[in-house]
C-alpha atoms as a PDB file:
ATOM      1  CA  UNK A   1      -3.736 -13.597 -15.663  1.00  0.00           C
ATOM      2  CA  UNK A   2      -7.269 -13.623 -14.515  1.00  0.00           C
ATOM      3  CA  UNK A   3      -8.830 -10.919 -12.608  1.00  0.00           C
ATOM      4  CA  UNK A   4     -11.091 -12.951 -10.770  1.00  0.00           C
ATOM      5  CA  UNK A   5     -11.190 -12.122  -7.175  1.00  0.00           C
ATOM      6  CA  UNK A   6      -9.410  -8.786  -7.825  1.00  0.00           C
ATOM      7  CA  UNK A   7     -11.558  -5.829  -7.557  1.00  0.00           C
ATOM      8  CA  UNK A   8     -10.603  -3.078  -9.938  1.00  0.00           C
ATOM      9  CA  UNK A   9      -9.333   0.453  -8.642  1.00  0.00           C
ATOM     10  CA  UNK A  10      -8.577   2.882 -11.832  1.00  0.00           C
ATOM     11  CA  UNK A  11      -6.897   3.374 -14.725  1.00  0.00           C
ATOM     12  CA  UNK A  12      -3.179   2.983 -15.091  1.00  0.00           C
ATOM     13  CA  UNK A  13      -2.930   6.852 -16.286  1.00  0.00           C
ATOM     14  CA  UNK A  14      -4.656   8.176 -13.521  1.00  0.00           C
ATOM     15  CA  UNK A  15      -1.699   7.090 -11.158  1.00  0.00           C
ATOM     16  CA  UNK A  16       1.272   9.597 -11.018  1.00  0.00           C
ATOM     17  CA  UNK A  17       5.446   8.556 -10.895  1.00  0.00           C
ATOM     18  CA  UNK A  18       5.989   8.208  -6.807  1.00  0.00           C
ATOM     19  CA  UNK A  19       2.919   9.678  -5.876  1.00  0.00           C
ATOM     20  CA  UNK A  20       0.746   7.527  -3.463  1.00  0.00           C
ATOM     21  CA  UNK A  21      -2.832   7.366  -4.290  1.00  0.00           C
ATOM     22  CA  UNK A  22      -5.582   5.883  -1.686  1.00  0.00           C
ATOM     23  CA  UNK A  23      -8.615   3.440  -2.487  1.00  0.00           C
ATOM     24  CA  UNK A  24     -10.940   1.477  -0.906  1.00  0.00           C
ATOM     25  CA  UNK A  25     -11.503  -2.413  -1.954  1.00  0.00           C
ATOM     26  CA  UNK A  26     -13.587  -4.588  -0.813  1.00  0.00           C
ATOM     27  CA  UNK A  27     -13.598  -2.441   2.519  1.00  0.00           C
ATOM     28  CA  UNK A  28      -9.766  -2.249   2.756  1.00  0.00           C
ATOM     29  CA  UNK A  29      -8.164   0.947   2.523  1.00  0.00           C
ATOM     30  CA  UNK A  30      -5.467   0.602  -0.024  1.00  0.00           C
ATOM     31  CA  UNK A  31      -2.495   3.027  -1.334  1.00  0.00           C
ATOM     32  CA  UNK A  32      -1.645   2.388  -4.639  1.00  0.00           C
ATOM     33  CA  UNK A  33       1.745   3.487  -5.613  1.00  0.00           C
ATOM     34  CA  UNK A  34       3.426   3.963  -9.661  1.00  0.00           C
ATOM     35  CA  UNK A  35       6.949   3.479  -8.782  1.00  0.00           C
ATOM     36  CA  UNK A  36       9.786   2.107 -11.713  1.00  0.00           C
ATOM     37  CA  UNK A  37       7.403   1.586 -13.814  1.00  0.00           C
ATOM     38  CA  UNK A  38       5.785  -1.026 -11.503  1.00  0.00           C
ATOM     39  CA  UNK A  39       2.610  -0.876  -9.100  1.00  0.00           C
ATOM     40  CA  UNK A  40       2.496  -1.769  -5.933  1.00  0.00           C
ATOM     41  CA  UNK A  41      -0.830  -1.950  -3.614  1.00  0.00           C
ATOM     42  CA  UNK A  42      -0.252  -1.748   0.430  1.00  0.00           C
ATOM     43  CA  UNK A  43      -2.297  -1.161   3.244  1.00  0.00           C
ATOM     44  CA  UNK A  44      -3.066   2.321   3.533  1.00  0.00           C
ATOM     45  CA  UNK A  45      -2.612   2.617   7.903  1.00  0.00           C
ATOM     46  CA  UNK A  46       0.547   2.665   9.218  1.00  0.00           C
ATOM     47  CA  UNK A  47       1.095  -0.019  11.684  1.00  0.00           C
ATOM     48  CA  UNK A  48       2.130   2.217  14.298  1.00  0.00           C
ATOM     49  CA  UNK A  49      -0.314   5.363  14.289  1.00  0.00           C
ATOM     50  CA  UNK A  50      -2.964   4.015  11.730  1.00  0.00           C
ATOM     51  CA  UNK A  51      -2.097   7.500   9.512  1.00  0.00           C
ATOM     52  CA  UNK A  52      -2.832   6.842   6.013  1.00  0.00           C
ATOM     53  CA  UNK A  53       0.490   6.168   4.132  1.00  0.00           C
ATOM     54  CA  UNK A  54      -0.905   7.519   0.680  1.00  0.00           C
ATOM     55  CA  UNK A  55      -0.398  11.133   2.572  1.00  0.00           C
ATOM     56  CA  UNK A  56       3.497  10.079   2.551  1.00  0.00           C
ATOM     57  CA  UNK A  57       6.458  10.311   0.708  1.00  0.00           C
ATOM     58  CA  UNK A  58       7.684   7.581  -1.716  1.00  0.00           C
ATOM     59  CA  UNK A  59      11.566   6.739  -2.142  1.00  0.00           C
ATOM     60  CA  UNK A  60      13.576   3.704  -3.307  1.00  0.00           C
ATOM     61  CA  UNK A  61      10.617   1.644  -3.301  1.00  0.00           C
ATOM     62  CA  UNK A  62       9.416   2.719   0.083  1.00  0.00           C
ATOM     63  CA  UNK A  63       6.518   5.051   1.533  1.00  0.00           C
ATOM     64  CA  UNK A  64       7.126   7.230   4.489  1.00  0.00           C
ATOM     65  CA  UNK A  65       4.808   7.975   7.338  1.00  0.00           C
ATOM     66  CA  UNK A  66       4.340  11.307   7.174  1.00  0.00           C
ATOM     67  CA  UNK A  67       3.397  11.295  11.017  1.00  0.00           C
ATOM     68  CA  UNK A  68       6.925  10.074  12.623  1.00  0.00           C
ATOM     69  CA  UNK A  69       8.956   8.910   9.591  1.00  0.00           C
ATOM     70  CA  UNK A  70       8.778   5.430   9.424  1.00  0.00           C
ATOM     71  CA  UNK A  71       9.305   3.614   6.166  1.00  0.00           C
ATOM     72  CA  UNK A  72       8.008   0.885   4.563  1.00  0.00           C
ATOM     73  CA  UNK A  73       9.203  -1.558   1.541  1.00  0.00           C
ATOM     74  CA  UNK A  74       6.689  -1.590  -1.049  1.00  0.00           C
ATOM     75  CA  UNK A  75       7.428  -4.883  -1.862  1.00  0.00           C
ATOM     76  CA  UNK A  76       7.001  -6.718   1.383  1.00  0.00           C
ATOM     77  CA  UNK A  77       5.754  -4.198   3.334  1.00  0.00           C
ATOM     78  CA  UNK A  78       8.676  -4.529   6.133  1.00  0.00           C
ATOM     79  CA  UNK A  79       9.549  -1.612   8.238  1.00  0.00           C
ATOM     80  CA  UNK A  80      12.385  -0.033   7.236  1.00  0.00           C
ATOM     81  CA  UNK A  81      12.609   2.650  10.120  1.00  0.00           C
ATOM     82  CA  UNK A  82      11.448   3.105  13.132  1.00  0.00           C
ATOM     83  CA  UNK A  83       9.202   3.578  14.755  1.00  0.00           C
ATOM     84  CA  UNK A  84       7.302   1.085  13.341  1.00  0.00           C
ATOM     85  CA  UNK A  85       8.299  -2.237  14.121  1.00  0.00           C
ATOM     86  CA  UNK A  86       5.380  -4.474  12.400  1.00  0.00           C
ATOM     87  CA  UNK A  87       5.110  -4.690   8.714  1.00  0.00           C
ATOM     88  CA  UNK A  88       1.738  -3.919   6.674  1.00  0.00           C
ATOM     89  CA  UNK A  89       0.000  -5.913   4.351  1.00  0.00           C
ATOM     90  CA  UNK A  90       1.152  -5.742   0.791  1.00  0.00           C
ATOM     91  CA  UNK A  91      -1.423  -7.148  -1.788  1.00  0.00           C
ATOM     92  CA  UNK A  92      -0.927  -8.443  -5.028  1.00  0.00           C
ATOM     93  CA  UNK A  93      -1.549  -6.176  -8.278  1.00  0.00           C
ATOM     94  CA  UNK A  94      -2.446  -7.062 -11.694  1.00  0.00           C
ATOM     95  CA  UNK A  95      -2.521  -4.794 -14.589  1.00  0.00           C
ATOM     96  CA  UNK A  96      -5.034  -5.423 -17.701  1.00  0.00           C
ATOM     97  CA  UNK A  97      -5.596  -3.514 -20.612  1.00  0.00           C
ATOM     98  CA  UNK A  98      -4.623  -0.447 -18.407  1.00  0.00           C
ATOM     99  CA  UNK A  99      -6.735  -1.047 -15.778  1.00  0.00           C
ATOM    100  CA  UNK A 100      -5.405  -1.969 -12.478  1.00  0.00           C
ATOM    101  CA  UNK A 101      -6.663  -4.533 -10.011  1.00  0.00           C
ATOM    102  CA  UNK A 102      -6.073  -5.699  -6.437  1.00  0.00           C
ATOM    103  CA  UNK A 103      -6.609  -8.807  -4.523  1.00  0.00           C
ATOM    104  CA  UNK A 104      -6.907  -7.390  -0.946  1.00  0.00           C
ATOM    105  CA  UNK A 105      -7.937 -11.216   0.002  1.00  0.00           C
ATOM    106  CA  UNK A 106      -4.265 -12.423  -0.894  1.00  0.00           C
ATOM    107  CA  UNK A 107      -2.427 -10.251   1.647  1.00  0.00           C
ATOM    108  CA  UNK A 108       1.111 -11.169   2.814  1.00  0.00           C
ATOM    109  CA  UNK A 109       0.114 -10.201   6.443  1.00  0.00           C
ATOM    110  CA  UNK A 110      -2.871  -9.571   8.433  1.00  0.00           C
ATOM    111  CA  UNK A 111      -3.343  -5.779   9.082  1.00  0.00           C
ATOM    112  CA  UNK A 112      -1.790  -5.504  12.881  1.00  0.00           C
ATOM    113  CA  UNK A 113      -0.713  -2.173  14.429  1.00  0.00           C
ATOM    114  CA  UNK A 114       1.924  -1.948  17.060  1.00  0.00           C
ATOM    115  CA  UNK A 115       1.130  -1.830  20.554  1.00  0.00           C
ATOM    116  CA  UNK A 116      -0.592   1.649  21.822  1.00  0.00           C
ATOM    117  CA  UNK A 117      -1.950   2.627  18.144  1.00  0.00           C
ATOM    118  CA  UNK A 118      -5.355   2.933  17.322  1.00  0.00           C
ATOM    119  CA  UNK A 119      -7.542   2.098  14.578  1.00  0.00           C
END
């Protein structure tokens, strides 16, 4: 797979088993999380209280808010819990040589947050 268009974030080793880890690319904040082997890259504000998710807890594929406990599938980036009801943008990963990339311009949403958050 080409990296071209994905902007490179850190070494595969430096990312711990279900342990979020936030980056900035291209501008975007970004929480990179080692889960099943797999990594997944999603938006790093929650879309109801714009709280960094890489401050959360990670579970069956899922971060936690650690502000009011909502979830979110790593995969899609769905809510899985209220109070969130909007999902956040998942982006896809590549990994290279053990270096790992993200294309923050191939998001499956547009960053959103629910009603009364701030950004």
């Amino acid at each position: 797979m080409s990296t071209s268009g994905y902007t490179y974030l850190c070494r595969i080793e430096t990312l711990q088993e279900g342990v979020p880890r936030r980056f900035e690319a291209q501008g975007v904040p970004v929480s990179l999380v080692l889960t099943g082997g797999e990594v997944f890259a999603i938006h790093d504000l929650c879309s109801h209280a714009a709280v960094s998710l890489s401050e959360g807890e990670v579970e069956d594929c899922a971060v936690e808010c650690w502000l009011h406990g909502s979830r979110f599938d790593l995969r899609s980036g769905e809510p899985l819990d209220p109070p969130a009801t909007r999902p956040v943008p998942v982006y896809p990963v590549t990994v290279e040589d053990g270096s790992v990339h993200v294309d923050v311009r191939d998001s499956v949403l547009s960053p959103q947050l629910d009603g009364g958050a701030q950004q």
